[in-house]
PDB file of N, CA and C in Angstrom:
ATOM      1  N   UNK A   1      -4.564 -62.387  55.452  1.00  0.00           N
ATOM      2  CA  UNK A   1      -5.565 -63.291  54.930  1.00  0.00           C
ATOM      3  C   UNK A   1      -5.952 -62.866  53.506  1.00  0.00           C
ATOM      4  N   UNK A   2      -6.326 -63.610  52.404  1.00  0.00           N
ATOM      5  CA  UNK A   2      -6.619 -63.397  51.284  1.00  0.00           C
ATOM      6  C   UNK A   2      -8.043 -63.347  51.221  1.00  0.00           C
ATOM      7  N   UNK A   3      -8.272 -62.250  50.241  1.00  0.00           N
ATOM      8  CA  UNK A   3     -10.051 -62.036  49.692  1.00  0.00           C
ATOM      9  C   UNK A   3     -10.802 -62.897  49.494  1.00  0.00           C
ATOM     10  N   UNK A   4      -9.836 -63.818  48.613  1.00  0.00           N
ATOM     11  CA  UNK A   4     -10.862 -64.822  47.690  1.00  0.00           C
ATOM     12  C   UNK A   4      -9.772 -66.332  47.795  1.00  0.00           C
ATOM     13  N   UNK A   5     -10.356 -67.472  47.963  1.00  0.00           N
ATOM     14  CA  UNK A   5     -10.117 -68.841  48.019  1.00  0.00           C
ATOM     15  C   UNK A   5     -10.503 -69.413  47.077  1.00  0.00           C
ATOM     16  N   UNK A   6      -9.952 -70.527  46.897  1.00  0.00           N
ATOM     17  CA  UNK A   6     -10.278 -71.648  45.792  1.00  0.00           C
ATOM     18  C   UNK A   6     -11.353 -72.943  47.012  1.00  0.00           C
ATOM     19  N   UNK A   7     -12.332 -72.908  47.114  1.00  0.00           N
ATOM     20  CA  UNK A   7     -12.883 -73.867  47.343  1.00  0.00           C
ATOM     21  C   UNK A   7     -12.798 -75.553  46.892  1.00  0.00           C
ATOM     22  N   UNK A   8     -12.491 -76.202  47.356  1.00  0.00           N
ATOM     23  CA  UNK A   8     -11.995 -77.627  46.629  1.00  0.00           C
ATOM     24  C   UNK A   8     -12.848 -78.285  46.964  1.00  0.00           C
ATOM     25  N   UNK A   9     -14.040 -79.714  46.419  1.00  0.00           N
ATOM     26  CA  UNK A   9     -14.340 -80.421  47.201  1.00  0.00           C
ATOM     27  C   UNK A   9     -14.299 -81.673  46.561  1.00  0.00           C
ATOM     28  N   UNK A  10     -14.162 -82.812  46.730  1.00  0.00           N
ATOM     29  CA  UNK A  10     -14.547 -83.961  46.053  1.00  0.00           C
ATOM     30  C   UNK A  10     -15.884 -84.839  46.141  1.00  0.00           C
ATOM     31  N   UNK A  11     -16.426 -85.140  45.304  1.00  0.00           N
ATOM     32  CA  UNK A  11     -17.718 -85.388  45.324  1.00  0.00           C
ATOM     33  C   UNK A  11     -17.732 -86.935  44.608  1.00  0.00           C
ATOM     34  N   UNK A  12     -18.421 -87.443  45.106  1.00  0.00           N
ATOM     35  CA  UNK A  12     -18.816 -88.805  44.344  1.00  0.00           C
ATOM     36  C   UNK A  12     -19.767 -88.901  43.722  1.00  0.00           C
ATOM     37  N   UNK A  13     -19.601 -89.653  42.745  1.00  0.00           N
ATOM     38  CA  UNK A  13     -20.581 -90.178  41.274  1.00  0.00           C
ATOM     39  C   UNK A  13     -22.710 -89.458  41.722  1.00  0.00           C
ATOM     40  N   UNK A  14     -22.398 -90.534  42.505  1.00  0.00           N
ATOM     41  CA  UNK A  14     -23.884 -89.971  43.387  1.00  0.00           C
ATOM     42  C   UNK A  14     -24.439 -88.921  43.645  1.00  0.00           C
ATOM     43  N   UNK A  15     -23.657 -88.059  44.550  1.00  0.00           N
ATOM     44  CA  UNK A  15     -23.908 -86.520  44.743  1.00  0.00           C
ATOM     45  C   UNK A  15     -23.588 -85.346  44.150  1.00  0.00           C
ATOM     46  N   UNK A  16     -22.903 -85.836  43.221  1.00  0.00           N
ATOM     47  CA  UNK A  16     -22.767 -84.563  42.185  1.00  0.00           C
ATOM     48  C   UNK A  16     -24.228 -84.065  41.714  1.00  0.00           C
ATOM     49  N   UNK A  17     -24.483 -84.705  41.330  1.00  0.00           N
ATOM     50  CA  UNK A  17     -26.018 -83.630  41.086  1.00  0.00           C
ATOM     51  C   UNK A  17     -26.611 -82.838  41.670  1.00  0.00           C
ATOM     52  N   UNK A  18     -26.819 -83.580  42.903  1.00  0.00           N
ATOM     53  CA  UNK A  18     -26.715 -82.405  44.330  1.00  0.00           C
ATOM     54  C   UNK A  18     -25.878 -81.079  44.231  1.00  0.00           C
ATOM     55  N   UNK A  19     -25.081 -81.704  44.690  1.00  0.00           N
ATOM     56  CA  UNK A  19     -24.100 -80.336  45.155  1.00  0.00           C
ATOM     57  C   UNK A  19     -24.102 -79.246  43.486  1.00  0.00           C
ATOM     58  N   UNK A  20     -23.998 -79.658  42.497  1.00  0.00           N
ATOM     59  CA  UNK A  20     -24.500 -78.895  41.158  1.00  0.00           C
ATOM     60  C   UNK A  20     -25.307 -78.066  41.752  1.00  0.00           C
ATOM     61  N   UNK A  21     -26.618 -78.845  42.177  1.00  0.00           N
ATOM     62  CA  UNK A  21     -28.000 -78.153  41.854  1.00  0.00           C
ATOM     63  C   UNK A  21     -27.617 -76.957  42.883  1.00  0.00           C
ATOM     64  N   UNK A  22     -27.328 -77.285  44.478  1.00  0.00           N
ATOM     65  CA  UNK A  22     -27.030 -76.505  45.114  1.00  0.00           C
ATOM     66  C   UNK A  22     -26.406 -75.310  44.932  1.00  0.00           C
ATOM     67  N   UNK A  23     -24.730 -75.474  44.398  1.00  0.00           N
ATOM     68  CA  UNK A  23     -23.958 -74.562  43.811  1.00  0.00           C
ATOM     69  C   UNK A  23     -24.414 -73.557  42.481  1.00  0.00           C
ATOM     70  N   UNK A  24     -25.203 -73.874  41.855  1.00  0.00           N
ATOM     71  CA  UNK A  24     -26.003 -73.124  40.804  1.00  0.00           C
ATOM     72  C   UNK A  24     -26.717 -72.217  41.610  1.00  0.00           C
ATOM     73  N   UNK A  25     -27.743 -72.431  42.712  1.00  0.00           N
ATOM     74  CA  UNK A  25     -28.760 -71.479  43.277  1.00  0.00           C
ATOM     75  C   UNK A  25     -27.814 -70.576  44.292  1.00  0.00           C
ATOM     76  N   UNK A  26     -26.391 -71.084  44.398  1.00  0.00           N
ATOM     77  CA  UNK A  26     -26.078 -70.082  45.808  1.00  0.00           C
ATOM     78  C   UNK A  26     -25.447 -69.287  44.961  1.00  0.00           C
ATOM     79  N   UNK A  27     -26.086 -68.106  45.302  1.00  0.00           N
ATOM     80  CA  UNK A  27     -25.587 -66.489  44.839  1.00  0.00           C
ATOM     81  C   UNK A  27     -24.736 -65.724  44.963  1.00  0.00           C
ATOM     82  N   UNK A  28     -24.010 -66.382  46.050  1.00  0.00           N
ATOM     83  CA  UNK A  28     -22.514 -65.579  46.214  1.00  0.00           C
ATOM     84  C   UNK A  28     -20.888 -66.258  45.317  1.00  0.00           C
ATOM     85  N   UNK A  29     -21.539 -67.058  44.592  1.00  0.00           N
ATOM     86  CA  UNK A  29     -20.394 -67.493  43.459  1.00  0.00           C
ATOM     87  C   UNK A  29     -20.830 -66.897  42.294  1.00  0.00           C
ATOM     88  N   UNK A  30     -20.294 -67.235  40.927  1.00  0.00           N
ATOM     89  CA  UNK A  30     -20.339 -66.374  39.757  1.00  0.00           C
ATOM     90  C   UNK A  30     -20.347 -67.721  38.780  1.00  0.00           C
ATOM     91  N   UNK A  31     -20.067 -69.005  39.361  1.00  0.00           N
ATOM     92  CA  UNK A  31     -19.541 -70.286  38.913  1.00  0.00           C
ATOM     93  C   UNK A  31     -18.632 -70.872  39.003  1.00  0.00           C
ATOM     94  N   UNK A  32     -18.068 -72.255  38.573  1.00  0.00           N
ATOM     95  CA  UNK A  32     -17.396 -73.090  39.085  1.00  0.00           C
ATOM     96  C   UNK A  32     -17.491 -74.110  38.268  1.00  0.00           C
ATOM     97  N   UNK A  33     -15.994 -74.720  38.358  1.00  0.00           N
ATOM     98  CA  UNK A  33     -15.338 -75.789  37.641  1.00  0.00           C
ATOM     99  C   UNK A  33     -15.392 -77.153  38.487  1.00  0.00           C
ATOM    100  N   UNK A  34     -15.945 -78.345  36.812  1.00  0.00           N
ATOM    101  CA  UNK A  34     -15.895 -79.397  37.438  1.00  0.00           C
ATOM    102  C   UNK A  34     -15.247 -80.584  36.527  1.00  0.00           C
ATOM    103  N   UNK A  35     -14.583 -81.841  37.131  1.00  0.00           N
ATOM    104  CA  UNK A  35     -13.612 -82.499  36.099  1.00  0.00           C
ATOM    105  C   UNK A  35     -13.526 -83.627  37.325  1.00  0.00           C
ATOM    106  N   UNK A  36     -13.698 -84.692  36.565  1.00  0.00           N
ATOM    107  CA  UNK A  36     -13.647 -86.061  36.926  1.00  0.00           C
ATOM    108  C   UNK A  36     -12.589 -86.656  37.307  1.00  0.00           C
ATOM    109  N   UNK A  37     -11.909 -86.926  38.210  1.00  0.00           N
ATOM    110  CA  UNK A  37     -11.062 -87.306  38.716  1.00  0.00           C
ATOM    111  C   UNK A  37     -10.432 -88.825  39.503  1.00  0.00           C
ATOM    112  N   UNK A  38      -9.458 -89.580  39.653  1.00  0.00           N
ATOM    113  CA  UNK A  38      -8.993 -90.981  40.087  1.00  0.00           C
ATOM    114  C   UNK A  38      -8.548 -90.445  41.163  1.00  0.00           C
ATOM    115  N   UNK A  39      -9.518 -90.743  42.644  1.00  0.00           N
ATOM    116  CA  UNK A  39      -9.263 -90.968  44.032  1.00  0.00           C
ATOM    117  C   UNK A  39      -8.357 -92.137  44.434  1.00  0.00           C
ATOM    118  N   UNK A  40      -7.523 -91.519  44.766  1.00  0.00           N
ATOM    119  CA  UNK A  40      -6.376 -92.722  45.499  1.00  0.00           C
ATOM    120  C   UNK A  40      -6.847 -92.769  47.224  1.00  0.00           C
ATOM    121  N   UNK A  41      -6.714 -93.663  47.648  1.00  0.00           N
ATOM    122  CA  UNK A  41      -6.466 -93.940  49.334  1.00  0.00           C
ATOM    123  C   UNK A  41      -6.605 -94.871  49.982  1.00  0.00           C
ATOM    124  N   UNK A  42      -5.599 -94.950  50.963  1.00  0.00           N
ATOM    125  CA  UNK A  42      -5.484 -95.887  51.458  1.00  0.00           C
ATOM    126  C   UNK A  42      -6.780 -96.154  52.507  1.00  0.00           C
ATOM    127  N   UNK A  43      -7.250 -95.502  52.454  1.00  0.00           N
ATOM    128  CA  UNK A  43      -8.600 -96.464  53.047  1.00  0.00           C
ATOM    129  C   UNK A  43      -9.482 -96.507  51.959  1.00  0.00           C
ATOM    130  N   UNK A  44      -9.475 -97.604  51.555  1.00  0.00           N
ATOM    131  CA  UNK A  44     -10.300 -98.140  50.497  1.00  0.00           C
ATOM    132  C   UNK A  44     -11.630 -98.939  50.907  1.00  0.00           C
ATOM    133  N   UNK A  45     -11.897 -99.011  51.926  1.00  0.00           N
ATOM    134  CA  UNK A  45     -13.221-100.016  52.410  1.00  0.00           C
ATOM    135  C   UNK A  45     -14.246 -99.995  52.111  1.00  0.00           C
ATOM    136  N   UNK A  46     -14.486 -98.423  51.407  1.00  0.00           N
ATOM    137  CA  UNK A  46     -15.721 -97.785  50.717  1.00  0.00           C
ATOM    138  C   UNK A  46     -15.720 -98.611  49.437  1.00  0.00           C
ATOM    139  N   UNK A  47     -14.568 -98.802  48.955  1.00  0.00           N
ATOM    140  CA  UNK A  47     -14.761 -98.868  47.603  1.00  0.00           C
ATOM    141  C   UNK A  47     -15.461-100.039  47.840  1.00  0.00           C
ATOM    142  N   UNK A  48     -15.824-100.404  45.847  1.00  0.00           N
ATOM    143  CA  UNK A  48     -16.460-101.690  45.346  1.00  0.00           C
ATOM    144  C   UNK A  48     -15.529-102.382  44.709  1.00  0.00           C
ATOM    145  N   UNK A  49     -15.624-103.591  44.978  1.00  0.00           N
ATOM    146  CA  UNK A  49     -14.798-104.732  44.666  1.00  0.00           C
ATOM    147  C   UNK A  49     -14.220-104.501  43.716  1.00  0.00           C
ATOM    148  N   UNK A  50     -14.986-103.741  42.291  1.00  0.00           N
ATOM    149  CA  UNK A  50     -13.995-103.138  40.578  1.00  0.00           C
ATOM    150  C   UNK A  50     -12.935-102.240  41.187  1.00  0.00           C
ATOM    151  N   UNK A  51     -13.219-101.035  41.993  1.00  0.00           N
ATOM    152  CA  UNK A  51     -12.514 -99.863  42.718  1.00  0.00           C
ATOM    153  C   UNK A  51     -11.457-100.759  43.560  1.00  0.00           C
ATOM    154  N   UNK A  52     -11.429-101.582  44.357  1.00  0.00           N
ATOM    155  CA  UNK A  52     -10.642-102.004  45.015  1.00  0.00           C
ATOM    156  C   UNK A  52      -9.576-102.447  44.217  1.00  0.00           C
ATOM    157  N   UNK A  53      -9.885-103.507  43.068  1.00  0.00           N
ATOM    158  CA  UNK A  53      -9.287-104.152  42.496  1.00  0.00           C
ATOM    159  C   UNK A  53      -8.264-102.638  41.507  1.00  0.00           C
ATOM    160  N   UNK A  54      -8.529-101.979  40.793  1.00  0.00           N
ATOM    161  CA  UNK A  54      -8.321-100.982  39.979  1.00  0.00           C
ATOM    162  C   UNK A  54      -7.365 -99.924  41.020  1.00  0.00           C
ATOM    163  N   UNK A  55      -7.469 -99.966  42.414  1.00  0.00           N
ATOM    164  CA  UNK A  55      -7.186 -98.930  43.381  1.00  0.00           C
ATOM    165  C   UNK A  55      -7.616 -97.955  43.271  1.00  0.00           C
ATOM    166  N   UNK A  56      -8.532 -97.510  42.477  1.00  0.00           N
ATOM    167  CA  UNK A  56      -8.873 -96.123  43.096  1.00  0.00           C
ATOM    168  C   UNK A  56     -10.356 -95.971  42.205  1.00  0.00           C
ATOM    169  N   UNK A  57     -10.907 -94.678  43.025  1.00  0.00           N
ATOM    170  CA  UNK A  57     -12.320 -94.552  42.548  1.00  0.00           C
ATOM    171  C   UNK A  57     -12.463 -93.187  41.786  1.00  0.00           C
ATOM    172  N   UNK A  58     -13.272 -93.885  40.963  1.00  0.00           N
ATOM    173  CA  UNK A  58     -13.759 -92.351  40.144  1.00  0.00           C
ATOM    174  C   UNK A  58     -14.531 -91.256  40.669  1.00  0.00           C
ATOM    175  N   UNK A  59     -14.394 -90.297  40.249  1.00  0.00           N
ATOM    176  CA  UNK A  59     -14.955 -89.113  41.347  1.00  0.00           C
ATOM    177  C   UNK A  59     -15.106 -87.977  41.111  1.00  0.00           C
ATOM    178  N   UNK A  60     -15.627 -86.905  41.615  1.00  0.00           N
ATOM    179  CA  UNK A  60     -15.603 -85.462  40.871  1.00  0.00           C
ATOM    180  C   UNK A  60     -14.939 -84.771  41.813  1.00  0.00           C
ATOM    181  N   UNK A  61     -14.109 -83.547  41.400  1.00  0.00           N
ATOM    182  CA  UNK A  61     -13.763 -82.707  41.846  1.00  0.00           C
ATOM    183  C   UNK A  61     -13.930 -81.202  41.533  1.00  0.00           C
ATOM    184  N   UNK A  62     -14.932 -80.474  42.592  1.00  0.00           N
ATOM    185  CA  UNK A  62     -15.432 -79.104  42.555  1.00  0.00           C
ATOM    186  C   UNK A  62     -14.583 -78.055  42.884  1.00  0.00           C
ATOM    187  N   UNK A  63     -14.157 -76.954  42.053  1.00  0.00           N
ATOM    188  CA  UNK A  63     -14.124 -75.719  42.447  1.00  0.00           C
ATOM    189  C   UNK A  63     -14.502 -74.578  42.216  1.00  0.00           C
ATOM    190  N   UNK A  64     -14.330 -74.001  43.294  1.00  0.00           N
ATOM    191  CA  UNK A  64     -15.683 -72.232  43.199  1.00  0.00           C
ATOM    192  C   UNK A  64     -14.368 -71.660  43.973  1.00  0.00           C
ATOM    193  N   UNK A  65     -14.170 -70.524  43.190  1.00  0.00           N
ATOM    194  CA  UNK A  65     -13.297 -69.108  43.517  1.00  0.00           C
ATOM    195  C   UNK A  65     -14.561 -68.587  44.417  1.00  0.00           C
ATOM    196  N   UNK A  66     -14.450 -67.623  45.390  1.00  0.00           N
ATOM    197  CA  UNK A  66     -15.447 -67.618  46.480  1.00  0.00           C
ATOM    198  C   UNK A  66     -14.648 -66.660  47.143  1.00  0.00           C
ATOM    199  N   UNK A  67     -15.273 -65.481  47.663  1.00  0.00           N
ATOM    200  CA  UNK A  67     -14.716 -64.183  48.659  1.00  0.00           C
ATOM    201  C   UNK A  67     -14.665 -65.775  50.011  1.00  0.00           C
ATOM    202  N   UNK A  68     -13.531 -65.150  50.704  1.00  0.00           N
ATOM    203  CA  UNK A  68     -13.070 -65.580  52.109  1.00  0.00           C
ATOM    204  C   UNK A  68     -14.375 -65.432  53.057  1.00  0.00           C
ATOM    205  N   UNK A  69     -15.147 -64.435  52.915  1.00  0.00           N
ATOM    206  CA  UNK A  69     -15.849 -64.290  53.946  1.00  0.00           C
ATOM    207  C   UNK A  69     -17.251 -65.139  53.873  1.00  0.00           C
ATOM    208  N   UNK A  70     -17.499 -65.654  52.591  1.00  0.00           N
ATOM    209  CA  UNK A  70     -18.360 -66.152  51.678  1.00  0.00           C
ATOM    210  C   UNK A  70     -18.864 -67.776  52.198  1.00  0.00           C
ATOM    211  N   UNK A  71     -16.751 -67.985  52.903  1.00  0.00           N
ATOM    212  CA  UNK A  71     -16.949 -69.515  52.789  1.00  0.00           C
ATOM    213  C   UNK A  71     -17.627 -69.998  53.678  1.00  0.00           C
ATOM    214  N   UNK A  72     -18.509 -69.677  54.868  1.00  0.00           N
ATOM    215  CA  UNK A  72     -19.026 -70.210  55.973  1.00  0.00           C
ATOM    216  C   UNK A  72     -20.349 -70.415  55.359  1.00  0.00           C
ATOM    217  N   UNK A  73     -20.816 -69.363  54.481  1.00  0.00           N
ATOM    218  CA  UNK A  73     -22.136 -69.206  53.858  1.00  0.00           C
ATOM    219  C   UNK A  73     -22.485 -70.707  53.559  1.00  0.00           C
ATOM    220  N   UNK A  74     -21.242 -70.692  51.728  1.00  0.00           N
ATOM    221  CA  UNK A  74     -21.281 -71.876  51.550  1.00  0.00           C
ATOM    222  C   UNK A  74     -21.103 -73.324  51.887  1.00  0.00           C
ATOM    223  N   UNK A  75     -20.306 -73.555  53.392  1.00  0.00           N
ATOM    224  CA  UNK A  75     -20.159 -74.723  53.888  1.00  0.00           C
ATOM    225  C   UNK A  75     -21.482 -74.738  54.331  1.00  0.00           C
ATOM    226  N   UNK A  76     -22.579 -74.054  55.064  1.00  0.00           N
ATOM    227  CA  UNK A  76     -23.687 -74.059  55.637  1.00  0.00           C
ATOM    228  C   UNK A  76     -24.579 -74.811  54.379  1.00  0.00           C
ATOM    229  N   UNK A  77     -24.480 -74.498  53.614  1.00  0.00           N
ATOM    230  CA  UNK A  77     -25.408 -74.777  51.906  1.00  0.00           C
ATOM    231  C   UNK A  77     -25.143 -76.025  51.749  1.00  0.00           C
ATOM    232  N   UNK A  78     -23.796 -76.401  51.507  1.00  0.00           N
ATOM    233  CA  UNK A  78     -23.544 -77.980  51.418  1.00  0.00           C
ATOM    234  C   UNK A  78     -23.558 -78.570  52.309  1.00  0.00           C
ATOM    235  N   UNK A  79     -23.456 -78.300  53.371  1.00  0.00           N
ATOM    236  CA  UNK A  79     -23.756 -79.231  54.930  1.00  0.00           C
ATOM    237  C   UNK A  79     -24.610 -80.581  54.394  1.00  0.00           C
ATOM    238  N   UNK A  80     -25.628 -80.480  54.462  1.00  0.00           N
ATOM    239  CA  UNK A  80     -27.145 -81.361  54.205  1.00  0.00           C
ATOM    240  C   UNK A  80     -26.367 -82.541  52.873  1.00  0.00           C
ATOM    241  N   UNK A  81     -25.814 -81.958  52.584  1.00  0.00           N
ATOM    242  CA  UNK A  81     -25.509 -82.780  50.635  1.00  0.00           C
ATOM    243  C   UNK A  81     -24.213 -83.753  51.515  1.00  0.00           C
ATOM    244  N   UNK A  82     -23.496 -82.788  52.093  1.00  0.00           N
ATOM    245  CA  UNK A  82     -21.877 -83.665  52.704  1.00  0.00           C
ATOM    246  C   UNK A  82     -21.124 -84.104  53.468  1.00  0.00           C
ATOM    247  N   UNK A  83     -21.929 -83.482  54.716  1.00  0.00           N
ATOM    248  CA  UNK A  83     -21.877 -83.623  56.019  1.00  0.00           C
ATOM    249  C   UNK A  83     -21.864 -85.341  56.235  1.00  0.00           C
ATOM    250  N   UNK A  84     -23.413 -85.818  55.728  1.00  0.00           N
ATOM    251  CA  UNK A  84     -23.868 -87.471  56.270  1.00  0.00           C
ATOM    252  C   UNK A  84     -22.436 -88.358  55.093  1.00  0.00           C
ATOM    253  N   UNK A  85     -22.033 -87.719  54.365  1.00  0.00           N
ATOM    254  CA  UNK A  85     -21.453 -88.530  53.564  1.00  0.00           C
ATOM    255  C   UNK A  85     -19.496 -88.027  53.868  1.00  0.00           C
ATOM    256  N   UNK A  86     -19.549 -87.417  54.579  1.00  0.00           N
ATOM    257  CA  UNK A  86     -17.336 -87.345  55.215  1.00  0.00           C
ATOM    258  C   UNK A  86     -17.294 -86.946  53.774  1.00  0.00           C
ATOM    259  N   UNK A  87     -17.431 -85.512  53.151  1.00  0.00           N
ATOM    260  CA  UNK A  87     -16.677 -85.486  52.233  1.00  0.00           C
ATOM    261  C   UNK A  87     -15.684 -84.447  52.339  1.00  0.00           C
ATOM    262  N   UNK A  88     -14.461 -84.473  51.685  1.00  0.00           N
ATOM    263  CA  UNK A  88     -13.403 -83.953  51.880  1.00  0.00           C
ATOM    264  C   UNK A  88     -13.228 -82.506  51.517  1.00  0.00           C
ATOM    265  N   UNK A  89     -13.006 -81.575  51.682  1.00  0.00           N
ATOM    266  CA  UNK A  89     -12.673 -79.937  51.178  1.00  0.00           C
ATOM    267  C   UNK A  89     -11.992 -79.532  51.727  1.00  0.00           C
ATOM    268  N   UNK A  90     -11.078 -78.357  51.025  1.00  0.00           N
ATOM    269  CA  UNK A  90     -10.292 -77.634  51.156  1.00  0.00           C
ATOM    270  C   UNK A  90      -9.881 -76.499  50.894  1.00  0.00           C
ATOM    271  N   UNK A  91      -9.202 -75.320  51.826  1.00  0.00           N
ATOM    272  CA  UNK A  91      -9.230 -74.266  51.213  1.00  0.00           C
ATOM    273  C   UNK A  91      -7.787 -73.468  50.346  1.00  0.00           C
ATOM    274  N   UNK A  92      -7.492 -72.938  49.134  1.00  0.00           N
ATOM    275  CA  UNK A  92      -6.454 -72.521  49.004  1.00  0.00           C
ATOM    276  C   UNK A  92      -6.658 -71.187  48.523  1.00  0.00           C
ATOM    277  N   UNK A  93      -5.030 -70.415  49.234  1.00  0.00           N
ATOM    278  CA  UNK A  93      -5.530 -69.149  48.866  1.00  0.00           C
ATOM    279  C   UNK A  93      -5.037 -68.238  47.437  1.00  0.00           C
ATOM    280  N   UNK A  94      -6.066 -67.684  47.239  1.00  0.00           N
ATOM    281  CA  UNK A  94      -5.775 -66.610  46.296  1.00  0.00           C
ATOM    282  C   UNK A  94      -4.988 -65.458  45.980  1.00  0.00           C
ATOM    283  N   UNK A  95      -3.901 -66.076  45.253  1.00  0.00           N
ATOM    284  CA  UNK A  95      -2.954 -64.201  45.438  1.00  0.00           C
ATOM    285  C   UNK A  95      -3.286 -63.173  44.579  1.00  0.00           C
ATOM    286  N   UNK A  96      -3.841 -63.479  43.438  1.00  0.00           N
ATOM    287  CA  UNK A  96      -4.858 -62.568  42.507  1.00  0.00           C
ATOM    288  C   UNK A  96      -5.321 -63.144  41.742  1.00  0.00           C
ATOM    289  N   UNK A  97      -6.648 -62.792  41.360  1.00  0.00           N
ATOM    290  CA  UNK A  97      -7.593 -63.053  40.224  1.00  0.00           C
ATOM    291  C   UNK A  97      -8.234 -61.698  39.264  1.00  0.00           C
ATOM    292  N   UNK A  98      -8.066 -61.927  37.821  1.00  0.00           N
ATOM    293  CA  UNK A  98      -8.252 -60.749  37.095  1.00  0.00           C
ATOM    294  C   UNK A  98      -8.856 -61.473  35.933  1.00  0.00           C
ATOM    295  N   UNK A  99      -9.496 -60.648  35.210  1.00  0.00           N
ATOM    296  CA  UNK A  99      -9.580 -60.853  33.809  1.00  0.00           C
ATOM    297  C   UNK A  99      -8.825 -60.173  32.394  1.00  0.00           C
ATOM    298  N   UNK A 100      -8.002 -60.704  31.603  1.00  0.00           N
ATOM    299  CA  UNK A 100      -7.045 -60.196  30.818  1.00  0.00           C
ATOM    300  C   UNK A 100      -7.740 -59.047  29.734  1.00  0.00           C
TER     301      UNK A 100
END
């Protein structure tokens, strides 16, 4: 098993501020990258009629480098923000991280 993971999550227009505000106060990250991203999928039912038409929705995508043991902490933290809303995450692992 690896130390440290890449936390992935995708976030919509809406709750990004949230999950920001959240991810700023939780103390077991150091920080984390964020960049706007075109959601493809075939279940589109969410979308809005522009999104439907366009196929896909605009969206954010979060990541936090995060110790392995860390990650239960933080799924507990975002629960409340992502849970009511099915949002998607994922974990990938880390084969090293350094600073040059």
């Amino acid at each position: 098993m690896p130390e440290q993971v890449i936390f992935t999550l995708n976030v919509p227009t809406e709750l990004k501020d949230d999950v920001i505000d959240n991810l700023i106060t939780f103390t077991s990250i150091t920080g984390f990258n964020l960049k706007k991203i075109n959601g493809y999928s075939k279940e589109h039912s969410q979308f809005d009629i522009a999104e439907q038409v366009a196929g896909y929705r605009a969206i954010y995508q979060i990541e936090v480098l995060i110790a392995l043991k860390e990650v239960q902490h933080l799924k507990a933290s975002l629960n409340p923000i992502c849970q009511p809303a099915k949002l998607k995450y994922w974990l990938t692992p880390v084969i090293e991280s350094a600073h040059f």
